[in-house]
Protein backbone atom coordinates (compact mmCIF):
# COMPACT_ATOMS: atom_id res chain seq x y z
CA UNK A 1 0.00 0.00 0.00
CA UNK A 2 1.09 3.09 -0.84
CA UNK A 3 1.26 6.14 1.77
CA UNK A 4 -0.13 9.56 0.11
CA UNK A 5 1.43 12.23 -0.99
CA UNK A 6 0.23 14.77 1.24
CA UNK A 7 0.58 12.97 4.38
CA UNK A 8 4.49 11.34 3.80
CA UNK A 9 6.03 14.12 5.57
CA UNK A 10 3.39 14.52 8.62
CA UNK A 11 4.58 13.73 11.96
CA UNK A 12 2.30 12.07 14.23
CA UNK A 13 4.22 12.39 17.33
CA UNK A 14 3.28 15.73 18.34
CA UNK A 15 5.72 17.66 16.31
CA UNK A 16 5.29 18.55 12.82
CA UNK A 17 7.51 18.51 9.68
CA UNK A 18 7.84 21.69 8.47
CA UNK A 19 10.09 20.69 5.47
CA UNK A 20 6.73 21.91 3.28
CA UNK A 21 6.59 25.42 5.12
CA UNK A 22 9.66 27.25 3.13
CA UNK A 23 8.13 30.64 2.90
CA UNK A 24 6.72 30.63 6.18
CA UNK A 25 9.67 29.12 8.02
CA UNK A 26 11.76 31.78 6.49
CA UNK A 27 9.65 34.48 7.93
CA UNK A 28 9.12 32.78 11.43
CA UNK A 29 12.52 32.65 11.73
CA UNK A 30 13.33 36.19 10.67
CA UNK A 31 10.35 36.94 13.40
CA UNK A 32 12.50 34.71 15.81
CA UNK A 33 15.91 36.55 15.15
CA UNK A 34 14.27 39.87 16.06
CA UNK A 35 13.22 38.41 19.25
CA UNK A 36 16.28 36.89 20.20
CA UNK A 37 17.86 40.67 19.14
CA UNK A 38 15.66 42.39 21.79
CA UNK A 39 16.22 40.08 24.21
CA UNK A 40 20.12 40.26 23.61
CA UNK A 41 19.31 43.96 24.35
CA UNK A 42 17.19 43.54 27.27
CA UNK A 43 19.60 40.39 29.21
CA UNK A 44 22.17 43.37 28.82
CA UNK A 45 20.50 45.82 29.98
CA UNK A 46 19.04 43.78 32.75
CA UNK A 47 22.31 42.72 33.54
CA UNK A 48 23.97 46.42 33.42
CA UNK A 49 21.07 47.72 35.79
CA UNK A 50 22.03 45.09 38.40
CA UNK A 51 25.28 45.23 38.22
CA UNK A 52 26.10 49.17 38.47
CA UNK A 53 24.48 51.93 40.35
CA UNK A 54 23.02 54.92 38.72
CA UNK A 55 26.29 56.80 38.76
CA UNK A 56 28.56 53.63 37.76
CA UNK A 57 25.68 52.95 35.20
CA UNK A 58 26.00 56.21 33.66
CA UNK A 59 29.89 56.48 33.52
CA UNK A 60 30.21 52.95 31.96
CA UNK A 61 27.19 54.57 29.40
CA UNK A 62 29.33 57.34 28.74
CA UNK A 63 32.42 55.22 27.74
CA UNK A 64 30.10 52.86 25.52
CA UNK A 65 28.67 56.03 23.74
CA UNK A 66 32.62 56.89 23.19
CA UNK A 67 33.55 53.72 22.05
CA UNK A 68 30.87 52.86 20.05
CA UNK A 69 31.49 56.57 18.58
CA UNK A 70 28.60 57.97 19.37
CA UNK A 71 28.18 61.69 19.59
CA UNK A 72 28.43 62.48 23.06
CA UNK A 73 26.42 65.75 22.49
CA UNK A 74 23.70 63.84 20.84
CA UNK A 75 20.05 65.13 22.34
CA UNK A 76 19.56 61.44 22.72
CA UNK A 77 22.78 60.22 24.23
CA UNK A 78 22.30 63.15 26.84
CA UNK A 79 18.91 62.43 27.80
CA UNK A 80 19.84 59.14 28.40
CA UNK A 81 22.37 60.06 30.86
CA UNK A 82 20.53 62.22 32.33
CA UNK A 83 18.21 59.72 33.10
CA UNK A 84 20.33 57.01 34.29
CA UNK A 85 21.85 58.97 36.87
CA UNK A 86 19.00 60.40 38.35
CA UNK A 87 17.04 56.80 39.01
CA UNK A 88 17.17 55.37 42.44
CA UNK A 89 19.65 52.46 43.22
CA UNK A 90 15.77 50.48 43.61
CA UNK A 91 14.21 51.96 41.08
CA UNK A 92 16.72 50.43 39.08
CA UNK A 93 17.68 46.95 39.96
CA UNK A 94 13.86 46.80 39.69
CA UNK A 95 14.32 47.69 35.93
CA UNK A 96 16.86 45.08 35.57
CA UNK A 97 14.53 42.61 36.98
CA UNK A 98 11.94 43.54 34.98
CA UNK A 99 14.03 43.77 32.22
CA UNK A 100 15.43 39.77 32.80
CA UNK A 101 11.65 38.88 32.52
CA UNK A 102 11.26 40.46 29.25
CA UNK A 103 14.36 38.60 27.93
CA UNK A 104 12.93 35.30 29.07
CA UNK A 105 9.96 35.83 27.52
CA UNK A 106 11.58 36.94 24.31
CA UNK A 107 14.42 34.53 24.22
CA UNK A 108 11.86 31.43 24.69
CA UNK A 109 9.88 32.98 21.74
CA UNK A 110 12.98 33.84 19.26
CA UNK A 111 14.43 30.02 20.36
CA UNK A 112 10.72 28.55 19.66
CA UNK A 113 10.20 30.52 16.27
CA UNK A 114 13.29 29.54 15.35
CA UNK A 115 12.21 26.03 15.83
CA UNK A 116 9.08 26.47 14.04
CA UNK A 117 7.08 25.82 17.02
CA UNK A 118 3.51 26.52 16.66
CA UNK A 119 3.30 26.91 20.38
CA UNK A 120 5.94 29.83 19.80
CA UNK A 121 3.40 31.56 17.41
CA UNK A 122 0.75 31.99 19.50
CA UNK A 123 2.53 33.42 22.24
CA UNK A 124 4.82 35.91 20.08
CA UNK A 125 1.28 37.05 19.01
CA UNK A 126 0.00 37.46 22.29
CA UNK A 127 3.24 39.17 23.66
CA UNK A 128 3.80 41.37 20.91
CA UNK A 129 0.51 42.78 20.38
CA UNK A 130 0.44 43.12 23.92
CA UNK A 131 3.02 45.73 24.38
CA UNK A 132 1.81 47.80 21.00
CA UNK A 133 -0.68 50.07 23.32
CA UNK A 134 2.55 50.58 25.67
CA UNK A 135 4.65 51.46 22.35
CA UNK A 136 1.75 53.63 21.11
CA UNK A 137 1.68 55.52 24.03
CA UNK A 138 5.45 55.82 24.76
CA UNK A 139 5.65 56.99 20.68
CA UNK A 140 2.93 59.53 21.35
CA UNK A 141 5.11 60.66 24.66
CA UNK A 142 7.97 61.06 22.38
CA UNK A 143 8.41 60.31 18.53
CA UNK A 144 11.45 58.77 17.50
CA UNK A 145 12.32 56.94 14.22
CA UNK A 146 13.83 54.22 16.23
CA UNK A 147 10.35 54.17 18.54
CA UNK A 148 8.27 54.29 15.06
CA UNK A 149 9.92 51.24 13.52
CA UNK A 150 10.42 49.37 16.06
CA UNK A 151 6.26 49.74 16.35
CA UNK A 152 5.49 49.39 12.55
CA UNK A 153 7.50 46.10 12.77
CA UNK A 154 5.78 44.53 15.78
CA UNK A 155 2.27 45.72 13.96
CA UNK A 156 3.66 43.89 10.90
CA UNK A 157 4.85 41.12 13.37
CA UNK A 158 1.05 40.84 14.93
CA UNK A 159 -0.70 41.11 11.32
CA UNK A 160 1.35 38.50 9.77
CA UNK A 161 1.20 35.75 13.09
CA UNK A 162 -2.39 36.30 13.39
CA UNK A 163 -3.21 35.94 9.24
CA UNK A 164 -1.35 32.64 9.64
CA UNK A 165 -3.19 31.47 12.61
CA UNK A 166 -6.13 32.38 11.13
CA UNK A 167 -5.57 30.41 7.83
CA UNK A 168 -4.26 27.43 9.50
CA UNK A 169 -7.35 27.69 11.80
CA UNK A 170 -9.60 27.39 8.80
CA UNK A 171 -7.47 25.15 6.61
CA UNK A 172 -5.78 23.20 8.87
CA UNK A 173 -3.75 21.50 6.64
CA UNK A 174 -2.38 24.18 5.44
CA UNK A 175 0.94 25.50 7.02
């Protein structure tokens, strides 16, 4: 007997084959990378607001800017330090915690995407659209270029997770 066509590469054990899923996979994972970016970003941040206190945190800042050659005069890069050095020694190591949390969550999506988890899609969706009201209001507070793309790409994010849930929801045999 012959097994069919559309079924030889299923995997009945829970996990699926996604050998079929080129176009998809491609994007999941480039969905995955940018999670495992921002939590690259957040672990060392997290780790940064632990580790130093406001003052230590905004010297090392200030060499980073210099060695990264950033412009030290930059609106930005002064606000920033400005910032850092005037949070409480709490105030941040609560950051940092909060900011570990984030990375978890982002690291077990980016790992899971990059898997091709399905799991891994639904919660990227819920995560990500669940910070765009935060991100809408924090762009509203202050408009940036780096605040507006970093939005239009976790709309894009939400729009195209929740279009493929949809579709697999009423074609389930499509991927």
């Amino acid at each position: 007997m012959e097994a069919e066509p559309s079924k030889a590469g299923t995997n009945h054990g829970g996990g699926s084959d996604h050998s079929n899923r080129p176009a998809g996979a491609v994007l999941l994972r480039l969905i995955g990378v940018f999670k495992l970016a921002k939590a690259a970003v957040l672990l060392c941040g997290g780790i940064a607001a632990v580790a130093f206190s406001p003052a230590e945190l905004g010297t090392r800042v200030a060499e980073w800017v210099r060695d990264f050659h950033l412009d030290p005069g930059a609106a930005y890069v002064r606000d920033a330090l400005a910032h850092l050095t005037g949070v409480p020694a709490r105030r941040l190591h609560e950051l940092g915690v909060a900011m570990f949390i984030y990375s978890s969550l982002f690291l077990t999506e980016g790992i899971g995407l990059l898997c091709l988890q399905h799991w891994a899609e639904w919660v990227a969706l819920i995560s990500t659209a669940g910070l765009i009201p935060i991100e809408i209001y924090e762009l509203f507070k202050r408009l940036t270029i780096v605040r507006g793309g970093i939005l239009a790409i976790n709309v894009a994010v939400v729009a195209y997770l929740l279009a493929r849930l949809v579709r697999r929801r009423v074609n389930p045999n499509e991927t």
